[in-house]
C-alpha atoms as a PDB file:
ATOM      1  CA  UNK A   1     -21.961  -8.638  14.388  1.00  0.00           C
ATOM      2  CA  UNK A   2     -19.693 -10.150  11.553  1.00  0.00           C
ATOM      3  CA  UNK A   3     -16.198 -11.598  12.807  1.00  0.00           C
ATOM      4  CA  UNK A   4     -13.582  -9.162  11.171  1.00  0.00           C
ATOM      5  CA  UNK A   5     -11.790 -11.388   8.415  1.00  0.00           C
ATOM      6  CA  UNK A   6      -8.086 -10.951   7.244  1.00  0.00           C
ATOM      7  CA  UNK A   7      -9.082  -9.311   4.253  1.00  0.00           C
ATOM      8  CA  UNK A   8     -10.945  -6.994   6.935  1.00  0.00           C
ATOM      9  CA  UNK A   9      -7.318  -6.543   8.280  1.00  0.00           C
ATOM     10  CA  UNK A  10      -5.797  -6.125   5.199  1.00  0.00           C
ATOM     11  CA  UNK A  11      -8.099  -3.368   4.095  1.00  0.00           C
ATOM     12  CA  UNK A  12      -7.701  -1.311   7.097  1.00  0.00           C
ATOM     13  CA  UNK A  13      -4.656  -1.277   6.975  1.00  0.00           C
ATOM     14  CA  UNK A  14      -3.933  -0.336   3.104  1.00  0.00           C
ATOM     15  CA  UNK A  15      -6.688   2.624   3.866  1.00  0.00           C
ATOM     16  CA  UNK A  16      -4.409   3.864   6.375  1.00  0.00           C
ATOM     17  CA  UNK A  17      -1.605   3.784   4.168  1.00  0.00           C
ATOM     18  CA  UNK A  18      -3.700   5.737   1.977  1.00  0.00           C
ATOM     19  CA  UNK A  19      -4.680   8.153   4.489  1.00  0.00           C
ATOM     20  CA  UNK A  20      -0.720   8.828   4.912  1.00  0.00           C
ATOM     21  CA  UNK A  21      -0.195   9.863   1.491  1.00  0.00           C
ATOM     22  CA  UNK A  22      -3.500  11.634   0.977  1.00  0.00           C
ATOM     23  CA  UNK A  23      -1.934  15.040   1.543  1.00  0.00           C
ATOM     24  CA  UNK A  24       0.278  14.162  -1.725  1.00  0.00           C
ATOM     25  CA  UNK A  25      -0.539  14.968  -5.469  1.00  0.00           C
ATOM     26  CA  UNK A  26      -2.904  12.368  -6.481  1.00  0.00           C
ATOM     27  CA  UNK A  27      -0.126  10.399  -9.162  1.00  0.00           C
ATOM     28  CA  UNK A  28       2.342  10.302  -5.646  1.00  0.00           C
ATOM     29  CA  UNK A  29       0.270   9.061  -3.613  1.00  0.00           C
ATOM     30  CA  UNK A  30      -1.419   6.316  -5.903  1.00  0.00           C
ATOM     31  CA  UNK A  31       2.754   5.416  -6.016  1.00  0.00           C
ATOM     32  CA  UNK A  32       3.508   5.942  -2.207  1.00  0.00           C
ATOM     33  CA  UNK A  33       0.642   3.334  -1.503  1.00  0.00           C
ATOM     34  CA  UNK A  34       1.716   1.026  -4.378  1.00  0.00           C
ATOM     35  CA  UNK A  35       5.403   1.376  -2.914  1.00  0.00           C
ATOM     36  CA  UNK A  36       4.787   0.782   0.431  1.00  0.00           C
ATOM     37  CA  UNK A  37       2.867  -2.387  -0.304  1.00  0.00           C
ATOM     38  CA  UNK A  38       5.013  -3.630  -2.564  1.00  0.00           C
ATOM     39  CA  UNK A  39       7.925  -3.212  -0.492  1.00  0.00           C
ATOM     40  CA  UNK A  40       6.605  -4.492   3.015  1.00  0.00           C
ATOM     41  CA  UNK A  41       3.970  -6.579   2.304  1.00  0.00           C
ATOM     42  CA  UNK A  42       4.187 -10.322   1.341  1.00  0.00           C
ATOM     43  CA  UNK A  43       2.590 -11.875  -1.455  1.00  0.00           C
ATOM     44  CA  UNK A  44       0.237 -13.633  -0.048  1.00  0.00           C
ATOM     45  CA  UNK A  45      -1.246 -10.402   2.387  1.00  0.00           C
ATOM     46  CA  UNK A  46      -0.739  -8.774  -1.601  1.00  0.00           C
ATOM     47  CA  UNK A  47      -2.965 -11.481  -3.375  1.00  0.00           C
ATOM     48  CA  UNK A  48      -5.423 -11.459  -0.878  1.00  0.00           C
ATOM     49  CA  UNK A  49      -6.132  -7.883  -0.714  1.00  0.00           C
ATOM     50  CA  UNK A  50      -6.322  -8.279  -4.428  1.00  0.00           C
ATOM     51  CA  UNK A  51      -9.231 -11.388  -4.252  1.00  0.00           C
ATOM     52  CA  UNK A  52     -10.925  -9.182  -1.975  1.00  0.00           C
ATOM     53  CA  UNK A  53     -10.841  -5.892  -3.063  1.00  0.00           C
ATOM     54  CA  UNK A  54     -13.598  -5.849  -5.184  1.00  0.00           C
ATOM     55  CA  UNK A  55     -16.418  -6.864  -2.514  1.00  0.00           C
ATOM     56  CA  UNK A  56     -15.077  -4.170  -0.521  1.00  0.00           C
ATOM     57  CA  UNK A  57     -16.435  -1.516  -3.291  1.00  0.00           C
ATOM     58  CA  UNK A  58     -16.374   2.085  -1.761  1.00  0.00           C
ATOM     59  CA  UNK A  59     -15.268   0.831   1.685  1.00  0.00           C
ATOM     60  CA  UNK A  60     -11.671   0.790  -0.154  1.00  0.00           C
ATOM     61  CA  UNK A  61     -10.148   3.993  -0.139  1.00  0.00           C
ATOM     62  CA  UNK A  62      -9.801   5.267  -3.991  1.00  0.00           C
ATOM     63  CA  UNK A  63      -5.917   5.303  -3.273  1.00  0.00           C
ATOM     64  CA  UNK A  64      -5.993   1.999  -2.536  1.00  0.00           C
ATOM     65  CA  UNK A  65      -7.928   0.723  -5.920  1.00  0.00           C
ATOM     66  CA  UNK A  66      -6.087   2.375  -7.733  1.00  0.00           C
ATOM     67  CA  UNK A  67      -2.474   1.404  -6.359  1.00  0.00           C
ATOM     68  CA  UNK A  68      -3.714  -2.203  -6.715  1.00  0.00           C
ATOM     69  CA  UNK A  69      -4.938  -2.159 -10.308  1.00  0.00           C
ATOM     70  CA  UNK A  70      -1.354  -0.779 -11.466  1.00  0.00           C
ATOM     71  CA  UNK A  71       1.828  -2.989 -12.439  1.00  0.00           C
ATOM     72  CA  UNK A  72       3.900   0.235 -12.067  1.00  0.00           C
ATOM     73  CA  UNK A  73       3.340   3.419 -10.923  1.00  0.00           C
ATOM     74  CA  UNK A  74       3.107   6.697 -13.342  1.00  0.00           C
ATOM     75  CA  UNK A  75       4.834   9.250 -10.842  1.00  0.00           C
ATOM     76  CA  UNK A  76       7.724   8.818  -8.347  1.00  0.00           C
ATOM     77  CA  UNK A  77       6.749   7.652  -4.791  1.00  0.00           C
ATOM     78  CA  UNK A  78       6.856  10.400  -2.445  1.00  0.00           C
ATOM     79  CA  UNK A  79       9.215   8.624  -0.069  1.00  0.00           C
ATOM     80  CA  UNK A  80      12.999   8.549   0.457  1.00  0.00           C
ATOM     81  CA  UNK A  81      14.667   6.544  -1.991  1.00  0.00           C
ATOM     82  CA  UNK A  82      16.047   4.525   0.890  1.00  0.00           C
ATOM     83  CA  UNK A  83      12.888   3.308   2.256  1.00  0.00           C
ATOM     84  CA  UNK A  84      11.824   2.182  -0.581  1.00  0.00           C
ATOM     85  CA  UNK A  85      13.949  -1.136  -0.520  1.00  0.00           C
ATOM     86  CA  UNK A  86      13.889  -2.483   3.322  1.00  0.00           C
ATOM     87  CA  UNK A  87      16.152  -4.793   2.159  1.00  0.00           C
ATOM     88  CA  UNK A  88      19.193  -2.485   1.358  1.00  0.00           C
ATOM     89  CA  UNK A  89      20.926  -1.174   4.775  1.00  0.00           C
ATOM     90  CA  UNK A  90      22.458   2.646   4.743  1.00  0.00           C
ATOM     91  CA  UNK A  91      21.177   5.775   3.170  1.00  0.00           C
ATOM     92  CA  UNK A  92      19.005   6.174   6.236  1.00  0.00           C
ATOM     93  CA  UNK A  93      17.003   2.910   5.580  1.00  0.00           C
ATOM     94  CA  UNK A  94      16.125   0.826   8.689  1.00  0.00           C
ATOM     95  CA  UNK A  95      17.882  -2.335   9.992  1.00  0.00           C
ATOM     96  CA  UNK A  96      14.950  -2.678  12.708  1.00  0.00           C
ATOM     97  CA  UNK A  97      14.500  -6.649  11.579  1.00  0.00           C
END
């Protein structure tokens, strides 16, 4: 049995991100993933998903390539405005951290 890698990791959880916004029109949730990994993710967990992706062919959900092969999204992200930047307190956005 292969040791699970980062990128492992990494894809996992992006496909579960996907699986959250699969219930959305398909332009939302391509921009609800891109959002939410963009806005908690860190560059590096970013770049490597991005080195990897390709290997990972249909194992990466099609929410997921696509989100990752965009510079900015076509539609609005499904989620509250104030989730959208951790990094701004109020408006119902968490201070967890």
């Amino acid at each position: 049995m292969a040791a699970v890698t980062q990128e492992d990791k990494l894809l996992r959880m992006a496909n579960q991100i996907a699986s959250f916004f699969r219930s959305y029109p398909d332009d939302e949730a391509v921009a609800g993933v891109h959002k939410h990994i963009e806005a908690f993710w860190t560059p590096k967990m970013v770049h490597k998903l991005e080195a990897a992706l390709p290997g990972f062919g249909e194992k990466a959900d099609i929410l997921v390539r696509r989100a990752m092969q965009i510079d900015e999204p076509v539609a609005e992200s499904p989620i509250r405005a104030a989730t959208r930047d951790p990094q701004k307190l109020g408006d119902g956005a968490s201070d967890a951290g």
